[in-house]
N, C-alpha and C. Protein backbone atom coordinates (compact mmCIF):
# COMPACT_ATOMS: atom_id res chain seq x y z
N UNK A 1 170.57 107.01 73.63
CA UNK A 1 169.22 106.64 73.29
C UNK A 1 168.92 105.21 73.69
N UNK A 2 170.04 104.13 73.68
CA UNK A 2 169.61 102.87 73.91
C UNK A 2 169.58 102.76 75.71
N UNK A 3 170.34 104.19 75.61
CA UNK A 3 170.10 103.77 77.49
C UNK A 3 168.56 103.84 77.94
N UNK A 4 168.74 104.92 76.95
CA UNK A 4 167.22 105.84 77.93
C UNK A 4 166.01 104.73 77.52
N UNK A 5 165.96 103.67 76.36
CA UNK A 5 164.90 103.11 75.88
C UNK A 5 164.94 101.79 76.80
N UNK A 6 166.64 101.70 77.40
CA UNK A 6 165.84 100.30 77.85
C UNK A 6 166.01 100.52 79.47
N UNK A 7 165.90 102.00 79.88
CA UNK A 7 165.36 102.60 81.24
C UNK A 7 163.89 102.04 81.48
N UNK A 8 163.13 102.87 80.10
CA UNK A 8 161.77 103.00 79.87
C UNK A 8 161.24 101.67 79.90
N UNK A 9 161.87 100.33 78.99
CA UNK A 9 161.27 99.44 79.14
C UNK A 9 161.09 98.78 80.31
N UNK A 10 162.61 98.95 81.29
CA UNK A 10 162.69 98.50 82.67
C UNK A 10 161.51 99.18 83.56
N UNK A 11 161.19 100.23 83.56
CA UNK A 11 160.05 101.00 83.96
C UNK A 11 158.48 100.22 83.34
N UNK A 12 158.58 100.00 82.30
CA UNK A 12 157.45 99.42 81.98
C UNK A 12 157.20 98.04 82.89
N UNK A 13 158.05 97.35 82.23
CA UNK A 13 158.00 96.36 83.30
C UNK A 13 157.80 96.10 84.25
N UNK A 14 158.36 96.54 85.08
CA UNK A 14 158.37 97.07 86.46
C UNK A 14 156.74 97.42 87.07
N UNK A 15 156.14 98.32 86.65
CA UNK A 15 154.45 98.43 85.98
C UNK A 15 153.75 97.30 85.97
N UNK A 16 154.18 96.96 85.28
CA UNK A 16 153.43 95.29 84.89
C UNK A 16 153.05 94.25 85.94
N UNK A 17 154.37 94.13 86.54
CA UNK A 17 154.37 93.48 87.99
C UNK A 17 154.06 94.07 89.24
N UNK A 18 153.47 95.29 89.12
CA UNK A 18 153.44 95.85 90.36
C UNK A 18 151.87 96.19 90.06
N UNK A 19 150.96 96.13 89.34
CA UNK A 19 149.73 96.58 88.98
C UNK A 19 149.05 96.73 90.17
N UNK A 20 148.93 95.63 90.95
CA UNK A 20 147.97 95.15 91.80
C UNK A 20 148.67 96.63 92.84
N UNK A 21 149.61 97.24 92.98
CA UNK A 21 150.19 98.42 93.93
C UNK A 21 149.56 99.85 93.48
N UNK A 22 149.16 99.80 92.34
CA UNK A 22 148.48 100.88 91.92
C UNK A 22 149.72 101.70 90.96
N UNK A 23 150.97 101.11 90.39
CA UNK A 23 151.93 102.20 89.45
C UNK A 23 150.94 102.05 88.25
N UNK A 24 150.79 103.72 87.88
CA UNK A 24 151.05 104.07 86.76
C UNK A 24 151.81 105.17 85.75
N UNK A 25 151.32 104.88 84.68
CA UNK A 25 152.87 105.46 84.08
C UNK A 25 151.98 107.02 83.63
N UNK A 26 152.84 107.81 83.25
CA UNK A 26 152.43 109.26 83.03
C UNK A 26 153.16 110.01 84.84
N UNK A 27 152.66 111.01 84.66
CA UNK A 27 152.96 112.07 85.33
C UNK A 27 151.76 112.12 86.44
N UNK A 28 150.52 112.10 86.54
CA UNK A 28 149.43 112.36 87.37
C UNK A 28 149.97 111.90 88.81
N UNK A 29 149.14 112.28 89.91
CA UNK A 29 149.61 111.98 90.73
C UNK A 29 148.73 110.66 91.53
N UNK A 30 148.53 109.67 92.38
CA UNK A 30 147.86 108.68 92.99
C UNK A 30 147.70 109.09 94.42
N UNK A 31 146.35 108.98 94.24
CA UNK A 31 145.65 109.33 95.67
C UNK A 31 145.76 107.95 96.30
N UNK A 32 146.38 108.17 97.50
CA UNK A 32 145.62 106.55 98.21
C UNK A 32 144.71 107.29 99.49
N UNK A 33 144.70 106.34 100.09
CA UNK A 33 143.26 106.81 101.24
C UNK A 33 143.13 105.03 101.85
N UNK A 34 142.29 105.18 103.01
CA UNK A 34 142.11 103.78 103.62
C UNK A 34 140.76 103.42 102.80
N UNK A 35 140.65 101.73 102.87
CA UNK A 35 140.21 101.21 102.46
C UNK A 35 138.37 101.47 103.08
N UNK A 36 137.51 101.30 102.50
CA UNK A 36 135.98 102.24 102.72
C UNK A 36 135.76 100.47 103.63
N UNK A 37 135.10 101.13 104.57
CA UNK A 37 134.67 100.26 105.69
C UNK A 37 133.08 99.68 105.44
N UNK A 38 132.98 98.63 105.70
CA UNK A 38 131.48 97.96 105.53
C UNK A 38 130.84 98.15 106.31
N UNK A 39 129.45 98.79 106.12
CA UNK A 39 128.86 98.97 107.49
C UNK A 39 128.32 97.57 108.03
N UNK A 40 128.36 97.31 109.41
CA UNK A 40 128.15 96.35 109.99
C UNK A 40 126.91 96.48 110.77
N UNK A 41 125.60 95.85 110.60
CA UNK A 41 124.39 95.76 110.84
C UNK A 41 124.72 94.96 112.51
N UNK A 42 123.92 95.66 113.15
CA UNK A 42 123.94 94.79 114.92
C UNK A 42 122.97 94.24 114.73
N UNK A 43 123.12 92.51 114.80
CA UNK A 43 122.70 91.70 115.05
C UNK A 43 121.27 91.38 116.08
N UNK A 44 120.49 91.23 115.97
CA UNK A 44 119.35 91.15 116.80
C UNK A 44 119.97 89.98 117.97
N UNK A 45 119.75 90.23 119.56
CA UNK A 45 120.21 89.37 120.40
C UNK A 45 119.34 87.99 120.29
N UNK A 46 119.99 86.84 120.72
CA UNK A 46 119.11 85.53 120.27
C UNK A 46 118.15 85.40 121.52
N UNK A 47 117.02 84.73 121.02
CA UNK A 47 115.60 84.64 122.03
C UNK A 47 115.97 83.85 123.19
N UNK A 48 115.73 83.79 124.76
CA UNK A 48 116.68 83.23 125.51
C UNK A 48 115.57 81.87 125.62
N UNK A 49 116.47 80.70 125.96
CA UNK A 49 115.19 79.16 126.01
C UNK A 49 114.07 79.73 127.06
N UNK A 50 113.94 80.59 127.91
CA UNK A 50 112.48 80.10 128.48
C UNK A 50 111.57 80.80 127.27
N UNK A 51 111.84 81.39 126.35
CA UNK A 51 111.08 82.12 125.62
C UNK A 51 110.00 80.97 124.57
N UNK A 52 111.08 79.85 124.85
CA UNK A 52 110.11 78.65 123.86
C UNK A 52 109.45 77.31 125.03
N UNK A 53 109.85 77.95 125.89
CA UNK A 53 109.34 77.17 127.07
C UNK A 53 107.70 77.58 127.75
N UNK A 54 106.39 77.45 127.22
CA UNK A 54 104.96 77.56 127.59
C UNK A 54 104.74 77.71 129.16
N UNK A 55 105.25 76.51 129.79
CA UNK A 55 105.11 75.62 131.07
C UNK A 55 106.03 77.42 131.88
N UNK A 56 107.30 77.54 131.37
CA UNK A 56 108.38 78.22 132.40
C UNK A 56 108.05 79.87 132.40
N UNK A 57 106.98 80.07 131.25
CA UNK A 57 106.51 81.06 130.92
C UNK A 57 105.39 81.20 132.24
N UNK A 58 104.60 80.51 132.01
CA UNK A 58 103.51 80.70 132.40
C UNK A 58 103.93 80.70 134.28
N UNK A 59 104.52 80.16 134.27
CA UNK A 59 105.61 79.76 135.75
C UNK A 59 106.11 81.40 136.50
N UNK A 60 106.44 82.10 135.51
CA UNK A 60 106.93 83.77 135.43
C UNK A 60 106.30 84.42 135.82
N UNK A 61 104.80 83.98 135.07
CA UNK A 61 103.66 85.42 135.24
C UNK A 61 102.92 84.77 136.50
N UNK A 62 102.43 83.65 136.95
CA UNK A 62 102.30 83.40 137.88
C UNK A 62 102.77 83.38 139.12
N UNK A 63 104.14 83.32 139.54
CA UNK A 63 104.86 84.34 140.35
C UNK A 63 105.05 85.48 140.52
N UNK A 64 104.59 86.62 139.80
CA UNK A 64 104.54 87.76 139.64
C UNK A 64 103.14 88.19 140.05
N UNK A 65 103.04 88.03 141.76
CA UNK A 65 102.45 88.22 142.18
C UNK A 65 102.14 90.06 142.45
N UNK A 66 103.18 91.02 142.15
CA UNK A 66 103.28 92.33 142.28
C UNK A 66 102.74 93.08 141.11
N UNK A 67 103.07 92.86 139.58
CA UNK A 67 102.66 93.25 138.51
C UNK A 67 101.25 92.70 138.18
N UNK A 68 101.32 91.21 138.37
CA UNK A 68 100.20 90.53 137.91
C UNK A 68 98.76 90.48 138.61
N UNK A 69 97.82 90.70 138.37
CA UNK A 69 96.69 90.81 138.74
C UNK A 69 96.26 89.14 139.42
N UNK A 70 95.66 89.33 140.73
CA UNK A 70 95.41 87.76 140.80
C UNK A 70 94.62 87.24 140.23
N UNK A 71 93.36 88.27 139.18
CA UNK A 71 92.23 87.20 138.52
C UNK A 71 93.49 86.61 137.12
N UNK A 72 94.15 86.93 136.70
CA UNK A 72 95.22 86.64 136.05
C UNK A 72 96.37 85.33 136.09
N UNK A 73 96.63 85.32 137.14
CA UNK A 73 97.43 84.39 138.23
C UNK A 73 96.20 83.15 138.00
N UNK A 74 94.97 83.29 138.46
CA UNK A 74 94.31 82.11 138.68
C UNK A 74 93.73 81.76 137.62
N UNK A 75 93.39 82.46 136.19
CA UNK A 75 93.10 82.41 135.24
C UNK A 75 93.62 81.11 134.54
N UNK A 76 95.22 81.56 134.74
CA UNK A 76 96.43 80.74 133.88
C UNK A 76 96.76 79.47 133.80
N UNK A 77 95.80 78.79 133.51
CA UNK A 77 96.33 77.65 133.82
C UNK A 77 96.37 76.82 131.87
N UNK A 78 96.75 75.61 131.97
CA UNK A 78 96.81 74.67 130.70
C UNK A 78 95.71 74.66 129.91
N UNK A 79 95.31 74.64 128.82
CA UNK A 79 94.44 74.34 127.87
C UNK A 79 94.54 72.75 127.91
N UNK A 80 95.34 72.47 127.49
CA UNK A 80 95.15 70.93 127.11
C UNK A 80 96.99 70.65 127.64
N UNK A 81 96.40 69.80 128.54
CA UNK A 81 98.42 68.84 128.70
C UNK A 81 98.82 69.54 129.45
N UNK A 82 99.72 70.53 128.77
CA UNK A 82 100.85 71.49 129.71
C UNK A 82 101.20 72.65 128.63
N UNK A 83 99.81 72.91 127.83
CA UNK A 83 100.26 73.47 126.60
C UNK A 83 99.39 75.27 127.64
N UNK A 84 100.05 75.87 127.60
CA UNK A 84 99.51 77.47 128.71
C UNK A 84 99.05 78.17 127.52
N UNK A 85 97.85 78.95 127.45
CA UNK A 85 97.80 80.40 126.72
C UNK A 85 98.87 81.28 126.70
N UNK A 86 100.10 81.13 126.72
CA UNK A 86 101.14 82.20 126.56
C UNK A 86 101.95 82.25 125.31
N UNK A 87 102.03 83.53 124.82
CA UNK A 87 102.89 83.62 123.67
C UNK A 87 103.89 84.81 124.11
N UNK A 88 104.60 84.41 123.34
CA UNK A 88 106.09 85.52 123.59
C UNK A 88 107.06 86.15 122.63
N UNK A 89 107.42 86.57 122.61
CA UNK A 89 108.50 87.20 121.76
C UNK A 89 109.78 88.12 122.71
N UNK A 90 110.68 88.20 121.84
CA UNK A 90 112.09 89.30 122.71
C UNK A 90 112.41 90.23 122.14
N UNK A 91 113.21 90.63 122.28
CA UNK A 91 113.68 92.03 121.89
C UNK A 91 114.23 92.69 122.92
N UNK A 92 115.46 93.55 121.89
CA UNK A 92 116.16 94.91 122.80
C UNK A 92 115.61 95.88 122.75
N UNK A 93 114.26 95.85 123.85
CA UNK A 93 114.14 97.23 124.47
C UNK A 93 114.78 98.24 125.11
N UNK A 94 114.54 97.52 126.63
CA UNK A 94 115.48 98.79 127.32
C UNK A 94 116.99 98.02 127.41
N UNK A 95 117.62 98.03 127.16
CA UNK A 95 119.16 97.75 126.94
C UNK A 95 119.47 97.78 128.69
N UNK A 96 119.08 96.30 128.32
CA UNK A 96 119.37 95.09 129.88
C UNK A 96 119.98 94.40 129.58
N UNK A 97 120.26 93.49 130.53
CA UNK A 97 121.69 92.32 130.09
C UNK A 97 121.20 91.31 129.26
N UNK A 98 119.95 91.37 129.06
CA UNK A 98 119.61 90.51 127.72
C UNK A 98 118.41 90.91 126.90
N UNK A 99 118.52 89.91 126.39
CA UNK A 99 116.59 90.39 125.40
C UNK A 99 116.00 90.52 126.27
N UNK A 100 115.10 91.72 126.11
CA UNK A 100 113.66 91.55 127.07
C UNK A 100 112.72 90.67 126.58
N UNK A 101 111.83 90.30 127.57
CA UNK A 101 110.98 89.07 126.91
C UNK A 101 109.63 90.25 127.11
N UNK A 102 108.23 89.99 126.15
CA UNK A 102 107.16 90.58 125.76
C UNK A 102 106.45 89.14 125.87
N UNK A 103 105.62 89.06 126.97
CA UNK A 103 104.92 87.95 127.22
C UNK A 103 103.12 88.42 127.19
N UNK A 104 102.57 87.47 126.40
CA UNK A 104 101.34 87.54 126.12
C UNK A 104 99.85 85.91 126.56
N UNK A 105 99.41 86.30 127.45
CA UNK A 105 98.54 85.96 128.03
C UNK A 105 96.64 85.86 127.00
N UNK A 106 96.88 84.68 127.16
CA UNK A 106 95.26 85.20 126.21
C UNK A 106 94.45 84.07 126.87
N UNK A 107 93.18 84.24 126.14
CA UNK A 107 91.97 82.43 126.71
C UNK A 107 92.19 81.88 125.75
N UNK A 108 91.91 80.27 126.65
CA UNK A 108 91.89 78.95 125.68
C UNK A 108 90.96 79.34 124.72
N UNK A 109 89.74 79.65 124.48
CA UNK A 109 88.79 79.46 123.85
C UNK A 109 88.96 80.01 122.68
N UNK A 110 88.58 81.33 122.70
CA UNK A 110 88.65 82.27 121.67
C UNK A 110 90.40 82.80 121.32
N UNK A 111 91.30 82.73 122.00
CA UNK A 111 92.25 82.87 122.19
C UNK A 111 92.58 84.41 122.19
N UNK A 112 91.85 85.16 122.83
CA UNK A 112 91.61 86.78 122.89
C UNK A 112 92.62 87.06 124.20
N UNK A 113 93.72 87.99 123.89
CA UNK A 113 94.61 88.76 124.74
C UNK A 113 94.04 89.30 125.72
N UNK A 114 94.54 88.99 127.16
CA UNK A 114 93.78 89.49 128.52
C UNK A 114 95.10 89.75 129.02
N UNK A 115 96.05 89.85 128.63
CA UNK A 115 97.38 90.82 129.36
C UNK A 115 98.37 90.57 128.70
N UNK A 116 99.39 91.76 128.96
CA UNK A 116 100.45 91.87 127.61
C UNK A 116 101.28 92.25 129.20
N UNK A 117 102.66 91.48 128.87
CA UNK A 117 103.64 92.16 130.15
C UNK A 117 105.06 92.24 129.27
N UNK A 118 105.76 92.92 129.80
CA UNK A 118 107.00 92.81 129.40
C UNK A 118 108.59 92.71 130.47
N UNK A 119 109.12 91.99 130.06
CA UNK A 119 110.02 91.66 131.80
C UNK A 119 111.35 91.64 131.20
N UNK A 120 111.92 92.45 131.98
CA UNK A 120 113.55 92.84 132.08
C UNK A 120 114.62 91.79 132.51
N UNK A 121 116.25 91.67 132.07
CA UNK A 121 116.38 90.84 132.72
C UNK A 121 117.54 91.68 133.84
N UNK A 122 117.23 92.12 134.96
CA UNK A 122 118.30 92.63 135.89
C UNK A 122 118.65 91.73 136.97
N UNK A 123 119.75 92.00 136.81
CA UNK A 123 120.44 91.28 137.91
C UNK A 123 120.46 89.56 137.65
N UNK A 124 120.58 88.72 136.66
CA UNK A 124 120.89 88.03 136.43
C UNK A 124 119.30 87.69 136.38
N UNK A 125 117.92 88.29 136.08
CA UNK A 125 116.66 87.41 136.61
C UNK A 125 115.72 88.02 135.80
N UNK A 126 114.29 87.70 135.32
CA UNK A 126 113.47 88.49 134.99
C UNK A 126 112.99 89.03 135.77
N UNK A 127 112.58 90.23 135.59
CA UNK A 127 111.21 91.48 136.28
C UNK A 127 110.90 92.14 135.53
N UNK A 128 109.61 92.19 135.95
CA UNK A 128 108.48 93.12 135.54
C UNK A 128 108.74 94.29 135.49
N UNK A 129 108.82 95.21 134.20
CA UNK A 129 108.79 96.29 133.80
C UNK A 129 107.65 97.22 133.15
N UNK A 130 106.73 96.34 132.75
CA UNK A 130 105.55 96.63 131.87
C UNK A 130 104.50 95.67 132.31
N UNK A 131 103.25 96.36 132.07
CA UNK A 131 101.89 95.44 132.23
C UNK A 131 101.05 96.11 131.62
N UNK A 132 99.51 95.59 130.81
CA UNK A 132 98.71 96.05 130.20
C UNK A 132 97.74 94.38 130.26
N UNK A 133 96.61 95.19 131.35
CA UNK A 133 95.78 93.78 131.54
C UNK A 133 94.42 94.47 130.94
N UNK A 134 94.38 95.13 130.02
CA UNK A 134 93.07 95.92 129.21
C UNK A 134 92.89 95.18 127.97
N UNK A 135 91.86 93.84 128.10
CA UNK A 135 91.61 93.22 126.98
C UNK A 135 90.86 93.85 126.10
N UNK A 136 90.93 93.19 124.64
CA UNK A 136 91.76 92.23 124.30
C UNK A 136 92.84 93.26 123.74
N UNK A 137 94.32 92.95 124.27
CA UNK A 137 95.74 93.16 124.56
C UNK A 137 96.58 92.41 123.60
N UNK A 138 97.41 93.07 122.98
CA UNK A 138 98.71 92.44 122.57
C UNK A 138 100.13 92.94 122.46
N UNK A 139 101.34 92.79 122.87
CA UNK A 139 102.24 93.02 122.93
C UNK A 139 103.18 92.77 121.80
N UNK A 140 104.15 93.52 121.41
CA UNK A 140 105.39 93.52 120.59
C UNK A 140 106.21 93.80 120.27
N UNK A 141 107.67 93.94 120.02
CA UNK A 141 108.42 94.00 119.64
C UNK A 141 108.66 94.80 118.34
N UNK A 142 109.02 96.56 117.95
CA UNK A 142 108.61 96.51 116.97
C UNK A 142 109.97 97.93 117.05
N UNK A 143 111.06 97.31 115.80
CA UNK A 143 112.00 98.17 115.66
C UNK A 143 112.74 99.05 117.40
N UNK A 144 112.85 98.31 117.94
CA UNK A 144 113.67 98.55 119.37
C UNK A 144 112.42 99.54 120.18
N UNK A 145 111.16 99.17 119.69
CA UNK A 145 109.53 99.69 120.60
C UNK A 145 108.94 99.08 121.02
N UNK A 146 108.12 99.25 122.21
CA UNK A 146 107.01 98.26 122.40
C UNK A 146 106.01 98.54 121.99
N UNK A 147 105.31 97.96 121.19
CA UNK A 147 103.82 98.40 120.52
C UNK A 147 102.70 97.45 121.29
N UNK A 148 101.74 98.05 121.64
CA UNK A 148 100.74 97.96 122.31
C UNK A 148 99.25 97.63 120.99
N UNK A 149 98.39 96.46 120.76
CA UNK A 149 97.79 96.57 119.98
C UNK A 149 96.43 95.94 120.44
N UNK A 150 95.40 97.39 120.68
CA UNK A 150 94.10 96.36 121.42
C UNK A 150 93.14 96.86 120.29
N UNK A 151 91.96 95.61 120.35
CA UNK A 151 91.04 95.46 119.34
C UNK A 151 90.34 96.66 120.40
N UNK A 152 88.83 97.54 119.42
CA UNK A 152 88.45 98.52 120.01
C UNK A 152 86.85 97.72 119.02
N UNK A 153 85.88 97.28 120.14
CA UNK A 153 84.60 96.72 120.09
C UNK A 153 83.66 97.30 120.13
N UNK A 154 82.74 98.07 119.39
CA UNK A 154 81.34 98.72 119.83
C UNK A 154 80.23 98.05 119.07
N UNK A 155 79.51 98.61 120.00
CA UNK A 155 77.85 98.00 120.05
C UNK A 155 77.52 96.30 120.10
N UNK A 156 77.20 96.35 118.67
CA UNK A 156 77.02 94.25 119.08
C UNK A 156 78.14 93.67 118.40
N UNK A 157 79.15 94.42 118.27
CA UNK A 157 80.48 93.39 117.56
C UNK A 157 81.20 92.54 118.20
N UNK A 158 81.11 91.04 117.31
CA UNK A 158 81.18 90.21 117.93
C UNK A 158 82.78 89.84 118.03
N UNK A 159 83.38 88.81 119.01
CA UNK A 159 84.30 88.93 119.05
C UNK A 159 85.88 88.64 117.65
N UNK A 160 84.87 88.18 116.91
CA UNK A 160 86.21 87.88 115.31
C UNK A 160 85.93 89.14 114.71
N UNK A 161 85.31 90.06 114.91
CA UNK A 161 84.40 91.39 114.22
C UNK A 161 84.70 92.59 114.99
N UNK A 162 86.02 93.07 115.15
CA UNK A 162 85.90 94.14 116.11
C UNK A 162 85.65 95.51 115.06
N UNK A 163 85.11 96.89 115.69
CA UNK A 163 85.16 97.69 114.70
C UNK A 163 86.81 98.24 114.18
N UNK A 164 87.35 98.37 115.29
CA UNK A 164 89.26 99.11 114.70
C UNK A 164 89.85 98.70 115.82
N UNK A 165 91.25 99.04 115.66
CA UNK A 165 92.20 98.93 116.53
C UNK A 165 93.17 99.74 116.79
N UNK A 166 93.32 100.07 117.86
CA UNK A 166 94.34 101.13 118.29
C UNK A 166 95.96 100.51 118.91
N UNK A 167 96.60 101.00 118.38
CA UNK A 167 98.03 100.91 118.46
C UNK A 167 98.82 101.86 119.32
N UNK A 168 99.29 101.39 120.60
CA UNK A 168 100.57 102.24 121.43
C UNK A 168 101.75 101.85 121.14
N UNK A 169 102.75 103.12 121.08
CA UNK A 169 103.85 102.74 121.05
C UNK A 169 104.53 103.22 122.57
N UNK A 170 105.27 102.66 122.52
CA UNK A 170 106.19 103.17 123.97
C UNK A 170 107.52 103.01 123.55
N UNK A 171 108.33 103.81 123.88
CA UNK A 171 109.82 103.72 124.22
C UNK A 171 110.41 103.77 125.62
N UNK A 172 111.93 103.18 126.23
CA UNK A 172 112.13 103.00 127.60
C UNK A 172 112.70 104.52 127.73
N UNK A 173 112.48 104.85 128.50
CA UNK A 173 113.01 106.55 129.20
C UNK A 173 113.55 106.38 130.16
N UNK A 174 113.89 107.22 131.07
CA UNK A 174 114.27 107.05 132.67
C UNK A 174 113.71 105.73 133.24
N UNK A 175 114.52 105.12 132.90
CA UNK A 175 113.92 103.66 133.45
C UNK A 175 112.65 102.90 133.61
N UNK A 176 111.72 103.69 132.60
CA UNK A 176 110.34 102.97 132.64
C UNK A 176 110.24 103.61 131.14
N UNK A 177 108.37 102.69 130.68
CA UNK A 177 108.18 102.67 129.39
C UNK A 177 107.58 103.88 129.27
N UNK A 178 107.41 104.97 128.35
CA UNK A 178 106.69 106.23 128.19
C UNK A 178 105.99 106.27 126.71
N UNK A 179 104.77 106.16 126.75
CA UNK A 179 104.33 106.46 125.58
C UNK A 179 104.23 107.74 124.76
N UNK A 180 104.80 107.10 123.21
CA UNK A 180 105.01 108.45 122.44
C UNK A 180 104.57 108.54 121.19
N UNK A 181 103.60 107.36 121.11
CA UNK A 181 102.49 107.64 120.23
C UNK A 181 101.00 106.57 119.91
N UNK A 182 99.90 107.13 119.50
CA UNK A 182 98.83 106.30 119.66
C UNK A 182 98.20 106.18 118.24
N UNK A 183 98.10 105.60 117.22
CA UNK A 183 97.33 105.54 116.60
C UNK A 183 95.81 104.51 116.24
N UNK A 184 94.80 105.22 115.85
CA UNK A 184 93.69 103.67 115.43
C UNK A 184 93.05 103.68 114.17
N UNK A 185 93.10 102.43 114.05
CA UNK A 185 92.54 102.46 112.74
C UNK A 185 91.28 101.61 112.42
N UNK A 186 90.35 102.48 111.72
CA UNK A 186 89.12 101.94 111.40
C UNK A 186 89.12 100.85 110.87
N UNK A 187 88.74 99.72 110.66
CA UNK A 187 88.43 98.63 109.83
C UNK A 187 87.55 98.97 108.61
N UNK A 188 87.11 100.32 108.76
CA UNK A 188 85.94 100.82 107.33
C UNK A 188 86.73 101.56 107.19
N UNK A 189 88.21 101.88 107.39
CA UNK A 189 88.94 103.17 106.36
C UNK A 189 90.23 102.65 105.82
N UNK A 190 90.57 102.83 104.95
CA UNK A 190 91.78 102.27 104.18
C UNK A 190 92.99 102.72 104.96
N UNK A 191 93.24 104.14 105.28
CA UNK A 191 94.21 104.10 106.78
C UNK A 191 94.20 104.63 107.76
N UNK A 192 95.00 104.83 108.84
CA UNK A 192 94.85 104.98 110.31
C UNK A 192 94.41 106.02 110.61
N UNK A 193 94.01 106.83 111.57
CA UNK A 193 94.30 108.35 112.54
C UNK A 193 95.03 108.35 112.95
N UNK A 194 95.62 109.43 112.93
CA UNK A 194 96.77 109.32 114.20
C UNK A 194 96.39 110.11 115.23
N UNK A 195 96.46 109.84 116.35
CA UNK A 195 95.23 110.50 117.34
C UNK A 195 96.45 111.38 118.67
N UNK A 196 96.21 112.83 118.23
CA UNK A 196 97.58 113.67 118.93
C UNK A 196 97.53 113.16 120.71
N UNK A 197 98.40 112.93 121.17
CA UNK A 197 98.03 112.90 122.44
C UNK A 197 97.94 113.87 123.48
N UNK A 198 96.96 113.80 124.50
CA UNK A 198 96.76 115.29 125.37
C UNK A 198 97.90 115.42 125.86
N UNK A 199 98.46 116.67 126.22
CA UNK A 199 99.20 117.24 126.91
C UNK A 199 98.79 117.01 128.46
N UNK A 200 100.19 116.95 129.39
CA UNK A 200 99.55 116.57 130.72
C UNK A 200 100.30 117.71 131.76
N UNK A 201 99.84 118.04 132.08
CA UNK A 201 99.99 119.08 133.33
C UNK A 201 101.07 118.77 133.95
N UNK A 202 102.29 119.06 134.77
CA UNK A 202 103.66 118.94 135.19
C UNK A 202 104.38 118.09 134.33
């Protein structure tokens, strides 16, 4: 009996120091299994410097003599200094060797969108992948989409006063952007239409 009790205590013990291993005492049996994995969120790619660069922007779309419209091209010039109507944003669209850049073109004045482009970076360079010179235009970045967002104006509405706005989305497909959905929304309705799109022949 004194064997067997100071087996048990050696066993206890033993327990004690080993907790953090998972012994316990009784009969049941211990499941182990691998340790549960963290899911790891992918990182949004960082905005590349010409993206905060006005001057190197505007430098882009003005060379882009193929996509870009020339009343566009000659349009572009400085407001004040070296400060350009261009705004921008990036994003992983089409999964190129870097962020795509979503470059936005508007007037000094009113500061109303007159072209939305979006440019790839292949081959070590930007190009033009996208264009939308149908004012007033805006471009974005929206959950790995490009959303398309133009004010929609009737009768005498003035330009801070549009009646609604319609929203494209596009995703990249076979190597270009394909739109795969349109919605607009009234400014007199609390929410959107979603407006089916026609079916197209071949």
């Amino acid at each position: 009996m004194r064997r067997l009790a100071a087996l048990i205590a050696v066993a206890v013990a033993m327990c004690l120091l080993t907790t953090l291993a998972g012994c316990r005492t009784g009969t049941g049996a211990r499941r182990e299994g691998p340790a549960p994995l963290q899911t790891l969120k992918a990182e949004p790619s960082p905005a590349p410097s010409i993206a905060g660069d006005p001057a190197a922007l505007a430098k882009l779309v003005k060379k882009d003599t193929r996509n870009v419209s020339a009343e566009v091209r000659e349009d572009l010039a400085p407001c004040a200094g070296d400060e350009y109507p261009v705004d921008t944003s990036s994003g992983d669209l089409t999964s190129g060797e870097g962020p795509d850049l979503i470059v936005n073109v508007a007037t000094c004045g009113d500061g109303m969108g007159i072209a939305s482009y979006v440019y790839r970076m292949i081959d070590g360079q930007y190009q033009n992948v996208f264009a939308d010179e149908q004012p007033p235009v805006f471009g974005s970045a929206e959950n790995g989409r490009l959303e398309i967002i133009r004010q929609v104006y009737k009768g005498d509405d003035q330009v801070c006063c549009p009646t609604g706005q319609e929203a494209l989305t596009y995703v990249w497909k076979d190597n270009r952007f394909v739109q795969v959905e349109r919605t607009y929304t009234d400014y007199g309705d609390a929410l959107p239409t979603p407006m089916p799109e026609k079916k197209r022949n071949g």
